[in-house]
N, C-alpha and C. Protein backbone atom coordinates (compact mmCIF):
# COMPACT_ATOMS: atom_id res chain seq x y z
N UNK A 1 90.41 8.24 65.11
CA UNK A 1 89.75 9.33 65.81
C UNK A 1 89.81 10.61 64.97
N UNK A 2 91.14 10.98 64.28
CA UNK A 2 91.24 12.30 63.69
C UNK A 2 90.16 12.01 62.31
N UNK A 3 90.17 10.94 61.85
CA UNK A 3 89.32 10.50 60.83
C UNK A 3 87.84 10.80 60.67
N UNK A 4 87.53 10.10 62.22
CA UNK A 4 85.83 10.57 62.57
C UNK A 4 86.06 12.18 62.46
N UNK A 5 86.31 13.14 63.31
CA UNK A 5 86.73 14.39 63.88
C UNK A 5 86.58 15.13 62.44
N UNK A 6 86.92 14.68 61.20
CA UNK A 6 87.41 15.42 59.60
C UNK A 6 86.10 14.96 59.65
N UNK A 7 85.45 13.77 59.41
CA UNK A 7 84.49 13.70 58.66
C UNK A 7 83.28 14.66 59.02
N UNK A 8 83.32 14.56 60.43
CA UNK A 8 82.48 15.33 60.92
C UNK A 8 82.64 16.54 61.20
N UNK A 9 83.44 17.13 60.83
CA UNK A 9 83.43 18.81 60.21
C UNK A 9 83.17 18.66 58.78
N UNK A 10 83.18 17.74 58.34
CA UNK A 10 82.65 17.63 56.76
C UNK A 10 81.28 18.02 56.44
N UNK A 11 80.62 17.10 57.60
CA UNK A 11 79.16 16.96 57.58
C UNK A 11 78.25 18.10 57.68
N UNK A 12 78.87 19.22 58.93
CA UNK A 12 78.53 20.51 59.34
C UNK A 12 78.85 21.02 58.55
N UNK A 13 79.62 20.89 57.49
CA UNK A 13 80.09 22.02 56.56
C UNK A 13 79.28 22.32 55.30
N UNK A 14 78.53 21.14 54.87
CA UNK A 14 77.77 20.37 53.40
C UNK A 14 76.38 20.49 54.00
N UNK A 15 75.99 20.59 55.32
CA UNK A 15 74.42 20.48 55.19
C UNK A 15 74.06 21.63 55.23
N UNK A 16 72.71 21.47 54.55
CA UNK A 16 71.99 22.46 54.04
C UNK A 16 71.12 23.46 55.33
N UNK A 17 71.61 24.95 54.88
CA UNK A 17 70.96 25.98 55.97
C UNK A 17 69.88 26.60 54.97
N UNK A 18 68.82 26.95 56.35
CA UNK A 18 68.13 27.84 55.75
C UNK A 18 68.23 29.01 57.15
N UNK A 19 68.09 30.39 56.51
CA UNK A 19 68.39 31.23 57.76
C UNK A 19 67.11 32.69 57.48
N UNK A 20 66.86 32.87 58.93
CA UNK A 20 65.71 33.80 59.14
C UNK A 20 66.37 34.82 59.58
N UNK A 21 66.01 36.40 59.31
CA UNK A 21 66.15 37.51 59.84
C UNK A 21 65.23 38.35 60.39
N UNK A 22 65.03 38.80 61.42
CA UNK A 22 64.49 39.29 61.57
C UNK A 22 64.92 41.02 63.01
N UNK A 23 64.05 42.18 62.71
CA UNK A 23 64.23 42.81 63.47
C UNK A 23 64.36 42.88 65.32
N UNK A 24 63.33 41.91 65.61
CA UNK A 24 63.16 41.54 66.85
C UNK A 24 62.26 40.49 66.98
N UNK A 25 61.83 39.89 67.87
CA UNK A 25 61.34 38.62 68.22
C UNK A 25 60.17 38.57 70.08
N UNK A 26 61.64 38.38 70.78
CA UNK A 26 61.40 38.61 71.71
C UNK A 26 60.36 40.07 72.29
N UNK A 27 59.70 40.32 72.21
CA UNK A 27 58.70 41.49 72.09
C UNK A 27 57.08 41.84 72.03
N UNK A 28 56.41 42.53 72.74
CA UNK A 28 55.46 42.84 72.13
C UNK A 28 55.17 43.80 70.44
N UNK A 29 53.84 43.28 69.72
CA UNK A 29 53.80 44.09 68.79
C UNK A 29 53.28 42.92 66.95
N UNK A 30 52.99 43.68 65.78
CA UNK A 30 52.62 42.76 65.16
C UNK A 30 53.67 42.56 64.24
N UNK A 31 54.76 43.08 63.80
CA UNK A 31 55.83 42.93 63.05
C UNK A 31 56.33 41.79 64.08
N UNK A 32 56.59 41.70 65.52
CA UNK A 32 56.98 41.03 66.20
C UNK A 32 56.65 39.57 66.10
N UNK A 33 54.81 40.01 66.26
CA UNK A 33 53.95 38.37 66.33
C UNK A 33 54.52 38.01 64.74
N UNK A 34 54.16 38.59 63.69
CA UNK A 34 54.46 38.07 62.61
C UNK A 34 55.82 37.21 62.48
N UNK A 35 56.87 37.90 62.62
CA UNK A 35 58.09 37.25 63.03
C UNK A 35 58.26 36.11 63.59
N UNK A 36 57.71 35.73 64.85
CA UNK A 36 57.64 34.37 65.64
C UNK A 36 56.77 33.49 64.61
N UNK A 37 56.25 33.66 64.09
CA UNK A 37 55.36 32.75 63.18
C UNK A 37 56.18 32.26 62.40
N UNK A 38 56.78 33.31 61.62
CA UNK A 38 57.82 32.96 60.27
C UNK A 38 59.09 32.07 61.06
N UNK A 39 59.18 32.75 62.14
CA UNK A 39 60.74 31.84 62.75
C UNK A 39 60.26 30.45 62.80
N UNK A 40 59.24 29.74 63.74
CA UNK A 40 58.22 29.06 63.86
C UNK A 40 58.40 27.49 62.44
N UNK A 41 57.93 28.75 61.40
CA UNK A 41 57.54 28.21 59.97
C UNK A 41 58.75 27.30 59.43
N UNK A 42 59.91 28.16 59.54
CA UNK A 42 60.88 27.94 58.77
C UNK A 42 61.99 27.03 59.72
N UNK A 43 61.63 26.94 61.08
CA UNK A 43 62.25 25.97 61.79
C UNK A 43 61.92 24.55 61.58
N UNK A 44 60.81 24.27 61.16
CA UNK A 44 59.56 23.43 60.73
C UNK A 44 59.91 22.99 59.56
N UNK A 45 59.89 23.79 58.71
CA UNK A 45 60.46 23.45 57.22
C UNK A 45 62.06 22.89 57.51
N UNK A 46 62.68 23.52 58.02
CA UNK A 46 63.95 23.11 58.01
C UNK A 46 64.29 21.54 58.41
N UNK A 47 63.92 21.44 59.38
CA UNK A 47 63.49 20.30 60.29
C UNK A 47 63.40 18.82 59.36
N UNK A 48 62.04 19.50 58.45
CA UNK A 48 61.57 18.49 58.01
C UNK A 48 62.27 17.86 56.68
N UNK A 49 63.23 18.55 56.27
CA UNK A 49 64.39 18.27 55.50
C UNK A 49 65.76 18.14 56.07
N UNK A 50 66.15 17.69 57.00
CA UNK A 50 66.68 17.57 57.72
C UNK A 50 68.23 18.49 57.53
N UNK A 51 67.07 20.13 57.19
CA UNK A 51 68.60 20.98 57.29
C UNK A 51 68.98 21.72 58.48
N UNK A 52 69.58 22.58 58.56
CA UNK A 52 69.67 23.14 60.09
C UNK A 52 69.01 24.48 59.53
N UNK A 53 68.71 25.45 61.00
CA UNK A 53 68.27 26.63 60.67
C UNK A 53 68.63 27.65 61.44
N UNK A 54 69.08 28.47 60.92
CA UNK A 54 69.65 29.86 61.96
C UNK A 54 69.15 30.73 62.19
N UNK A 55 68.54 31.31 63.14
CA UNK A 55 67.21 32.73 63.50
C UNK A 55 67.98 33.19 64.24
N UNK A 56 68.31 34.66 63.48
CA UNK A 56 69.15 36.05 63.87
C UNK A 56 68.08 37.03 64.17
N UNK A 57 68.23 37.77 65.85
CA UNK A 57 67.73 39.00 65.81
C UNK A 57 68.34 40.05 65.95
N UNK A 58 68.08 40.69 65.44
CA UNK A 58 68.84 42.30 65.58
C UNK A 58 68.98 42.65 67.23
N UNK A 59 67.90 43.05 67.53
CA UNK A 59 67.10 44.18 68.66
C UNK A 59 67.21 43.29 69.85
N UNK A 60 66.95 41.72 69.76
CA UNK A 60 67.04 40.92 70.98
C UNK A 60 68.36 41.18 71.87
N UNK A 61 68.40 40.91 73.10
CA UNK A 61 69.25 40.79 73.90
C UNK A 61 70.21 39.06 73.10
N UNK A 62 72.09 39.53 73.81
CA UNK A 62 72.81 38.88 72.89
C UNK A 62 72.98 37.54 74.48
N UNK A 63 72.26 36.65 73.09
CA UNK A 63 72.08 35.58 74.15
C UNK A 63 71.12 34.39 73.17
N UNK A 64 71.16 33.34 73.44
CA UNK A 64 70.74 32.11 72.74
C UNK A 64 69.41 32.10 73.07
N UNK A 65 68.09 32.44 72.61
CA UNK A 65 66.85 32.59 72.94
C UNK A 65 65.97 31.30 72.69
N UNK A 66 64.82 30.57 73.43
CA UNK A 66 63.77 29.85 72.94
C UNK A 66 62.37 30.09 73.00
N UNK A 67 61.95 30.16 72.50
CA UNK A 67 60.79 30.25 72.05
C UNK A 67 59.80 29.92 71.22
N UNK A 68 58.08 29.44 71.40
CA UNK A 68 57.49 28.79 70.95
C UNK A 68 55.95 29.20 70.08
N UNK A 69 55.39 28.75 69.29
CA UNK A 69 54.39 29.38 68.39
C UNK A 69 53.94 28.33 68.18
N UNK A 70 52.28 28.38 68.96
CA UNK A 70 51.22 27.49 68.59
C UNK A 70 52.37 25.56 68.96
N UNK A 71 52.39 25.53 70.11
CA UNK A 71 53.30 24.27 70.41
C UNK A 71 54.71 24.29 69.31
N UNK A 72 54.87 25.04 68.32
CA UNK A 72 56.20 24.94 67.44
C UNK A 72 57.49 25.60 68.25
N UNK A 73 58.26 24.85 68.71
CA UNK A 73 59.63 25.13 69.13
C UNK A 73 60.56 26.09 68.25
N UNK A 74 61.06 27.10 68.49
CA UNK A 74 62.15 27.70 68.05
C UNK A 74 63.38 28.33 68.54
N UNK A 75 64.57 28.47 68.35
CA UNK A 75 65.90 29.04 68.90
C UNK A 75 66.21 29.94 68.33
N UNK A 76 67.09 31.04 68.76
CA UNK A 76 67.16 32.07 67.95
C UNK A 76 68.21 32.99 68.78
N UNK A 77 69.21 33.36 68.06
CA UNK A 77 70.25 33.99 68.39
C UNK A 77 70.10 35.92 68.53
N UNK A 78 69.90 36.65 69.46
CA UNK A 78 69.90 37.92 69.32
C UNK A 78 71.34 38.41 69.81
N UNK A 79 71.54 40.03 68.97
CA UNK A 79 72.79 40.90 68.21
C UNK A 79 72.58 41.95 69.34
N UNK A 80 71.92 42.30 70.35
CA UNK A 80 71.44 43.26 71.03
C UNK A 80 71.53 44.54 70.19
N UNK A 81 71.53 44.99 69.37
CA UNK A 81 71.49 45.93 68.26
C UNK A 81 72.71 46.62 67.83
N UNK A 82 73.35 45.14 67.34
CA UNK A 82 74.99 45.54 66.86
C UNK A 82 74.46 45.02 65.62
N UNK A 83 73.88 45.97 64.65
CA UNK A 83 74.50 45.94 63.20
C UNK A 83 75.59 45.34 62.66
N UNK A 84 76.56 45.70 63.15
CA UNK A 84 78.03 45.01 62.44
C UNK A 84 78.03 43.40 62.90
N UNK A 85 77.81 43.31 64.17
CA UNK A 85 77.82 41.65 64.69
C UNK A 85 76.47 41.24 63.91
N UNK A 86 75.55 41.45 63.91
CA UNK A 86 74.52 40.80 63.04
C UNK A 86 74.49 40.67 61.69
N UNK A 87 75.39 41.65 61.29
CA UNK A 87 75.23 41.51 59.22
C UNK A 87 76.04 40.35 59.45
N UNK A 88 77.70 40.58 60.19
CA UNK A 88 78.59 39.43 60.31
C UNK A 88 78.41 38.09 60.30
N UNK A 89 77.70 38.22 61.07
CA UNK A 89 76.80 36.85 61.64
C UNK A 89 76.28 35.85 60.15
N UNK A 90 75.51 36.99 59.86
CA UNK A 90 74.23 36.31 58.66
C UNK A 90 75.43 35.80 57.68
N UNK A 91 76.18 36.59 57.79
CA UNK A 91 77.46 36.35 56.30
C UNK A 91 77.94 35.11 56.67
N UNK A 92 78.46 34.82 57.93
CA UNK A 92 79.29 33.50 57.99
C UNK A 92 77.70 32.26 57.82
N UNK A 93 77.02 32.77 58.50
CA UNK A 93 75.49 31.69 58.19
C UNK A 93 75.64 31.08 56.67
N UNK A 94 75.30 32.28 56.07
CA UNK A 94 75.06 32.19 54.34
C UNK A 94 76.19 31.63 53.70
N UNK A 95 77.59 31.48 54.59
CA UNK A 95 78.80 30.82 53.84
C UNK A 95 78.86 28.64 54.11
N UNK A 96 77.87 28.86 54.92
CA UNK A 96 77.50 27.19 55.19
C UNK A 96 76.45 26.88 54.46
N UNK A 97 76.67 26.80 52.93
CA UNK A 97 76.05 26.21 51.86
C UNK A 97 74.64 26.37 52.54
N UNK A 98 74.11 27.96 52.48
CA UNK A 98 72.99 28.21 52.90
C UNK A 98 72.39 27.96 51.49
N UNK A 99 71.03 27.93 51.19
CA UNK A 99 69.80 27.52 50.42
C UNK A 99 69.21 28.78 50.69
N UNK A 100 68.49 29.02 51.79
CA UNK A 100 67.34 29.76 51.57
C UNK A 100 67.53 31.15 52.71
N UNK A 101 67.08 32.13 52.39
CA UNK A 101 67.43 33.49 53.73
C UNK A 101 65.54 34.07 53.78
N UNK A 102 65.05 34.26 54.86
CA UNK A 102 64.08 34.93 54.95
C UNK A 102 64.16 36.46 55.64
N UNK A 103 64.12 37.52 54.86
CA UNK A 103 64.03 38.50 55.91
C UNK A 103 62.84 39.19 56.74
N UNK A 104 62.94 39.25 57.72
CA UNK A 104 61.28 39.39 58.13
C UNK A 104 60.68 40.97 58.28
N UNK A 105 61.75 41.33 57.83
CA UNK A 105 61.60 43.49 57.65
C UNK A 105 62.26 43.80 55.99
N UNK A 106 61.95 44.76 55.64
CA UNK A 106 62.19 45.22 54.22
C UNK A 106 63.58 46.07 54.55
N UNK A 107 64.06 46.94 55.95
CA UNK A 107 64.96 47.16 56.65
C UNK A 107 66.36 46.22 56.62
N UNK A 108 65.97 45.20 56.44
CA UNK A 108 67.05 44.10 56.34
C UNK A 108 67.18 43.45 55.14
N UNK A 109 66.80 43.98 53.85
CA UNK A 109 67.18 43.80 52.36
C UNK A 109 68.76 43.76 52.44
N UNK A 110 69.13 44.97 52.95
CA UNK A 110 70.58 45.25 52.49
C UNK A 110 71.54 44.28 52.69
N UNK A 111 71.11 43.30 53.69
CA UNK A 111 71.79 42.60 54.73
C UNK A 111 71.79 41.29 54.25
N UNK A 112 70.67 40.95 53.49
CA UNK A 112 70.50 39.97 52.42
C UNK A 112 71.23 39.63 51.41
N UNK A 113 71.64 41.47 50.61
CA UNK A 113 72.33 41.81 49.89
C UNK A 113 73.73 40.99 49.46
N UNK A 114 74.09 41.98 50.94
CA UNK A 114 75.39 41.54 51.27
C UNK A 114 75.50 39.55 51.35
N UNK A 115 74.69 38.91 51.91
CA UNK A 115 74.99 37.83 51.94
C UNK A 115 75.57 37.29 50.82
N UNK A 116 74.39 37.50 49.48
CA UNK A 116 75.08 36.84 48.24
C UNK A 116 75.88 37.27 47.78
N UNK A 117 76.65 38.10 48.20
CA UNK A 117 78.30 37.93 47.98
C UNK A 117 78.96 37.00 48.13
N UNK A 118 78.61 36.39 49.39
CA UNK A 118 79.57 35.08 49.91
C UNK A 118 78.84 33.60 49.68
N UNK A 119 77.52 34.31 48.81
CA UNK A 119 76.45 33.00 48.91
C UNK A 119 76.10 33.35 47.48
N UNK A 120 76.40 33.21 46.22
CA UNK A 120 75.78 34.13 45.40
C UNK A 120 74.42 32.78 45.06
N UNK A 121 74.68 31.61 45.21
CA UNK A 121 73.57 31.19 44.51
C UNK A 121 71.69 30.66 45.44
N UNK A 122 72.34 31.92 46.46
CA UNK A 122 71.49 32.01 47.96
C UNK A 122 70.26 32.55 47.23
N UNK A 123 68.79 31.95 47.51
CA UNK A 123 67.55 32.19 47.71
C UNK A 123 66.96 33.44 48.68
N UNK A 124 66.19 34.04 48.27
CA UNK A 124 66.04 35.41 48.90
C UNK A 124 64.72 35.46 49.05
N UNK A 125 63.94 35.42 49.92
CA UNK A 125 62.40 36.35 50.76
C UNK A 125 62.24 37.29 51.30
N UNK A 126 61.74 38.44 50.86
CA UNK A 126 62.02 39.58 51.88
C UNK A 126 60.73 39.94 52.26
N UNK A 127 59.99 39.92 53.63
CA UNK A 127 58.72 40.56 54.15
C UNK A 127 58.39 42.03 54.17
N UNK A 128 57.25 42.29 53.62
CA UNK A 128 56.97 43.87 54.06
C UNK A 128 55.94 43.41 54.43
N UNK A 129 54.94 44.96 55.44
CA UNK A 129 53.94 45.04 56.26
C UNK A 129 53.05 45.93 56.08
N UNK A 130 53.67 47.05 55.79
CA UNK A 130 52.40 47.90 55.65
C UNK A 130 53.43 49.10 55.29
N UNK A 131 52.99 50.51 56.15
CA UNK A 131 53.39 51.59 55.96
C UNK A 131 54.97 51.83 55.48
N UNK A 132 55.13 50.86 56.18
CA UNK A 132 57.13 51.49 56.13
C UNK A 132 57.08 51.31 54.67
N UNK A 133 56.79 50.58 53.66
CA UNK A 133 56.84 50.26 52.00
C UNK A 133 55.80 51.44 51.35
N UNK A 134 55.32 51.92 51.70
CA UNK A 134 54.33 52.89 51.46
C UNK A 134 54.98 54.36 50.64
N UNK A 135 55.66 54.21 50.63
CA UNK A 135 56.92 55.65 50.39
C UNK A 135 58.18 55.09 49.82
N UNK A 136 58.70 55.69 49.24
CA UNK A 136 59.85 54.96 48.63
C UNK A 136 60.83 55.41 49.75
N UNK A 137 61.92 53.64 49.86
CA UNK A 137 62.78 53.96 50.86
C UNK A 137 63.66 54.79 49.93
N UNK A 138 64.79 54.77 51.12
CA UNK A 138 66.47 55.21 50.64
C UNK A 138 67.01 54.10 49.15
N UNK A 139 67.87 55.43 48.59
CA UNK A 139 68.34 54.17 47.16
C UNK A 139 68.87 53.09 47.67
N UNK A 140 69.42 52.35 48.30
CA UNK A 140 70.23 51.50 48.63
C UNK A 140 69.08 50.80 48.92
N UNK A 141 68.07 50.64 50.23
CA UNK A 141 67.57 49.58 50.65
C UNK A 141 66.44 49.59 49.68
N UNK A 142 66.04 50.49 48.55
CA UNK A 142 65.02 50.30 47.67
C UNK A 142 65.57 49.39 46.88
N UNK A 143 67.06 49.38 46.70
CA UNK A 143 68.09 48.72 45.04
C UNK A 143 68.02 47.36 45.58
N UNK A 144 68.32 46.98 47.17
CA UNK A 144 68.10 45.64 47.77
C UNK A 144 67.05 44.89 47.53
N UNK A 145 66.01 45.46 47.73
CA UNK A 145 64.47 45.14 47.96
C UNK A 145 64.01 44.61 46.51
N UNK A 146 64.63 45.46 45.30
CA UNK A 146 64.39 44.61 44.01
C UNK A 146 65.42 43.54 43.88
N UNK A 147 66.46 43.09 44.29
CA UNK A 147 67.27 42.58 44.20
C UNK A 147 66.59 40.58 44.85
N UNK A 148 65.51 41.01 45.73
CA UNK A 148 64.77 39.64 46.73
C UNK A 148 64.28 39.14 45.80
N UNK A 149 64.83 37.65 45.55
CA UNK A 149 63.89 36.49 44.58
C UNK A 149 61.88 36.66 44.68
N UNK A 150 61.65 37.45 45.90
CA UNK A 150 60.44 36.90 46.25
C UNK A 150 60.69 38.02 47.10
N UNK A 151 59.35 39.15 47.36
CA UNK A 151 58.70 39.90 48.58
C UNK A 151 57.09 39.55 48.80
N UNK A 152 57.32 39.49 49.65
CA UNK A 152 55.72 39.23 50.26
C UNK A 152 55.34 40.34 50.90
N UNK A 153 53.77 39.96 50.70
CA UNK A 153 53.20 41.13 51.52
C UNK A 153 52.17 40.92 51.87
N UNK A 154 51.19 41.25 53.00
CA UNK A 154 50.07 41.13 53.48
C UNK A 154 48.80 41.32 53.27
N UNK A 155 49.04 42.36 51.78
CA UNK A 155 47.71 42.88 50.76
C UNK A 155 48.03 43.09 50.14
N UNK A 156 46.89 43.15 48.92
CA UNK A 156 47.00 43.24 47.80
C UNK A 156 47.30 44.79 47.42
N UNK A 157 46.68 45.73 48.67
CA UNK A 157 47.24 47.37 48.39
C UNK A 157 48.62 47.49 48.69
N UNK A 158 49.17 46.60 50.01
CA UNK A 158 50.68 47.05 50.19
C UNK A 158 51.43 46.26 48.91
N UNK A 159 50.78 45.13 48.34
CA UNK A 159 51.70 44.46 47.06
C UNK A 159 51.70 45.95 46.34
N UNK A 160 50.77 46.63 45.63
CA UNK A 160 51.08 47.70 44.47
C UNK A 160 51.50 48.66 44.94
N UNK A 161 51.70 48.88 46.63
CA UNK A 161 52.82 49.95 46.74
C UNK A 161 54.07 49.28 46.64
N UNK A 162 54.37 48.06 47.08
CA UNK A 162 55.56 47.23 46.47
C UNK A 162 56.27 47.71 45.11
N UNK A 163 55.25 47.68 44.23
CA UNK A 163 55.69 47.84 43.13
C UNK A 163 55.23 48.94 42.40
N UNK A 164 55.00 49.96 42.77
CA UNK A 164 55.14 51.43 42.72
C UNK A 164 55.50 52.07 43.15
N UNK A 165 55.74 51.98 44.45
CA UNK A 165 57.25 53.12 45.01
C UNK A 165 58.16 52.69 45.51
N UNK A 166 58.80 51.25 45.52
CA UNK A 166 59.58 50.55 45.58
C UNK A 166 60.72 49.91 44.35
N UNK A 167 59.17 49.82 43.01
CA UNK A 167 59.65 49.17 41.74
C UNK A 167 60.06 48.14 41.85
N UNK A 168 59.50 47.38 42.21
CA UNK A 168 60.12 45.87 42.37
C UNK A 168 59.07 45.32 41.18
N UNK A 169 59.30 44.53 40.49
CA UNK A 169 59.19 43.62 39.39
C UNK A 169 57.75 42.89 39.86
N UNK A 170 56.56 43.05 39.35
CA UNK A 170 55.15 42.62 40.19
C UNK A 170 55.47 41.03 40.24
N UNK A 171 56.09 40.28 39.06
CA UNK A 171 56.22 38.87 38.86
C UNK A 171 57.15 38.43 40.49
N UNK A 172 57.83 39.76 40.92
CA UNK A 172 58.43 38.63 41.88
C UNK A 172 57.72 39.32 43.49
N UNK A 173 56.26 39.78 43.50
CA UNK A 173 55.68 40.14 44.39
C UNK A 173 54.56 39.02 44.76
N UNK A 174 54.62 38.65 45.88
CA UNK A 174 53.15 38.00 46.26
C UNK A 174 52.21 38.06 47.71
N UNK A 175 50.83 37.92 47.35
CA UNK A 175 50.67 38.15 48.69
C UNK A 175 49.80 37.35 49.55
N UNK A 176 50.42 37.53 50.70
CA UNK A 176 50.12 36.34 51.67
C UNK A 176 49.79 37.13 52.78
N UNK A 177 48.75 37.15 53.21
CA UNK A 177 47.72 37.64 54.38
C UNK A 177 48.80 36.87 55.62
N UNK A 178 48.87 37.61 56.79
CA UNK A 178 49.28 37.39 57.51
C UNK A 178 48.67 36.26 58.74
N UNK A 179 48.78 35.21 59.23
CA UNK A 179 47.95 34.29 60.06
C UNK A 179 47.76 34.68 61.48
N UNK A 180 46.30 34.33 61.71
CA UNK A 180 46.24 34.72 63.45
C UNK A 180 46.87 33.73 63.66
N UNK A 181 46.53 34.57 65.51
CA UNK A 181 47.73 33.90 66.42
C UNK A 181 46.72 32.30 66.49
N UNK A 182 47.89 31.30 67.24
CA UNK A 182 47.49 29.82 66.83
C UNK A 182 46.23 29.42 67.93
N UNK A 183 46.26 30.53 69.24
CA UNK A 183 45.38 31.05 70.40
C UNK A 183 43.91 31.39 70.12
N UNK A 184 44.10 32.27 68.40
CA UNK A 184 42.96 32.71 68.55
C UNK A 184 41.54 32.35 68.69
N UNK A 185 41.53 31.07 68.23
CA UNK A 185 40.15 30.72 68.69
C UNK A 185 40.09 30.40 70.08
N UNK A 186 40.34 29.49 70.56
CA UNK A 186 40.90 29.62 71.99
C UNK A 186 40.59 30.63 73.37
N UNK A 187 40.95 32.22 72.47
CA UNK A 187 40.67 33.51 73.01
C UNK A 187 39.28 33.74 72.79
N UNK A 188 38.91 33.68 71.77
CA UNK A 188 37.67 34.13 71.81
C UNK A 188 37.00 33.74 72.09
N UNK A 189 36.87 32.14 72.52
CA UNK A 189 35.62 31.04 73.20
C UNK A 189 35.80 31.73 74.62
N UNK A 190 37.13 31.81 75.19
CA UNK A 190 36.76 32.48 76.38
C UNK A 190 36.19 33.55 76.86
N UNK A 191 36.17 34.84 75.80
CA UNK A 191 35.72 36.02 76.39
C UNK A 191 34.21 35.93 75.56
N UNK A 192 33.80 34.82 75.54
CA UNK A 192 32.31 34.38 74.87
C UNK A 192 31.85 35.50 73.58
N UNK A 193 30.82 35.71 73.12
CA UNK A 193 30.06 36.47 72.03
C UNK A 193 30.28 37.65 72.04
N UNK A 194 30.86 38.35 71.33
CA UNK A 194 31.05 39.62 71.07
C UNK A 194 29.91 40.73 71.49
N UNK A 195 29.67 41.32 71.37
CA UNK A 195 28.45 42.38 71.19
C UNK A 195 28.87 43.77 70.82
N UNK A 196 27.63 44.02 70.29
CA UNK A 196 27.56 45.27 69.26
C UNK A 196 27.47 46.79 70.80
N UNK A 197 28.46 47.72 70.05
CA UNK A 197 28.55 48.72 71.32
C UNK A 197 27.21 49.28 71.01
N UNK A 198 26.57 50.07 72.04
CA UNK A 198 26.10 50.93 72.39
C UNK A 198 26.06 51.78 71.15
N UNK A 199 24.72 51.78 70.51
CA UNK A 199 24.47 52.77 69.54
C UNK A 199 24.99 52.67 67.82
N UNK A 200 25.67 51.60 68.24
CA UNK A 200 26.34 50.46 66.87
C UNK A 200 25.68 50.99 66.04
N UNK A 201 25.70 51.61 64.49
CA UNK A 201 25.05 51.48 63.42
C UNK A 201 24.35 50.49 62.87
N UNK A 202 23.48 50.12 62.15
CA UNK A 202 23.43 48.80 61.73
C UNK A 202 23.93 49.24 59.91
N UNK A 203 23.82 47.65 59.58
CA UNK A 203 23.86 47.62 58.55
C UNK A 203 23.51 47.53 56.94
N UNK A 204 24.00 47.38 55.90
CA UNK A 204 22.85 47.20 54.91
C UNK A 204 22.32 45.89 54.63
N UNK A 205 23.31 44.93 55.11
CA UNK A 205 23.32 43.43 54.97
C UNK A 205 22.80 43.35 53.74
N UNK A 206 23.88 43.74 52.50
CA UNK A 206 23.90 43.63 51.39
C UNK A 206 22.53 44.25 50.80
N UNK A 207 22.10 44.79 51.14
CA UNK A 207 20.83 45.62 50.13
C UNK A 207 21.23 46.18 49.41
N UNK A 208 20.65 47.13 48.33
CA UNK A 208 21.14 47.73 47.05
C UNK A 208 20.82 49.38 47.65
């Protein structure tokens, strides 16, 4: 019995994590929707390699959450906005022979940071969105933000503010348009054909 009991803290100890961060979840908003997608994504991926996956929220209420995207199942642990319990958190995550960390805010570089301390040969994604990258942050979460194997971004204008007032390295910038919701067609068959408002301009429909 003590035999099984070892091995199988062995097993939990050696398999492979991949772990998501994100600001909030539970929520209205598009940093939000974006988020459930990525949690979504990477539960999926995880899954299908049969590693485990850990989805940390900051801002959520502290409580074991589920939730779903386009029929995709996800779980997800919220910090109710304890900083210290959530960096904590990610650290002991990243010490179970984590693989891969996604952060789903540029806000949570630092936190990444910190992981590969205890993870140094940990994989790094860090998401930006728009404005908040637009301006150069604070030194610290700017020094993080170059520090991410990989930032993504949603355009090709927020990529070159990436890497002009951020300075992050263009080779490790890429960009990935953000996906509608899995509804959206769905939505729009219901509220039928659009129409042009009242007084609509028209257009050039490509004339010279």
């Amino acid at each position: 019995m003590r035999c099984r009991l070892a091995k199988g803290r062995a097993s939990w100890q050696t398999q492979r994590v991949v772990i998501g961060l994100f600001p909030e979840l539970d929520a209205p908003g598009g940093v939000q929707r974006v988020g459930r997608h990525l949690a979504a994504v990477l539960t999926e991926y995880a899954s299908s390699r049969g590693w485990d996956c850990r989805l940390l929220s900051l801002n959520d209420s502290r409580e074991l959450h589920r939730a779903a995207v386009g029929g995709r199942e996800f779980v997800f642990t919220g910090c109710e906005k304890a900083k210290g319990r959530f960096a904590v958190t990610a650290m002991r995550a990243a010490r179970r022979d984590a693989k891969l960390v996604l952060a789903g805010h540029p806000n949570l570089a630092s936190v990444v940071q910190a992981m590969r301390l205890v993870a140094p040969k940990l994989k790094s994604i860090v998401c930006t969105h728009g404005v908040e990258v637009w301006e150069p942050l604070g030194r610290l979460r700017r020094a993080a933000l170059r520090h991410a194997n990989l930032v993504l971004a949603p355009s090709r204008d927020t990529a070159e503010q990436v890497a002009s007032q951020q300075e992050v390295a263009r080779e490790r910038i890429r960009v990935l348009p953000w996906a509608l919701d899995p509804q959206f067609e769905a939505l729009l068959a219901a509220n039928g054909a659009a129409r042009q408002p009242k007084d609509f301009p028209s257009g050039r429909d490509g004339a010279a």
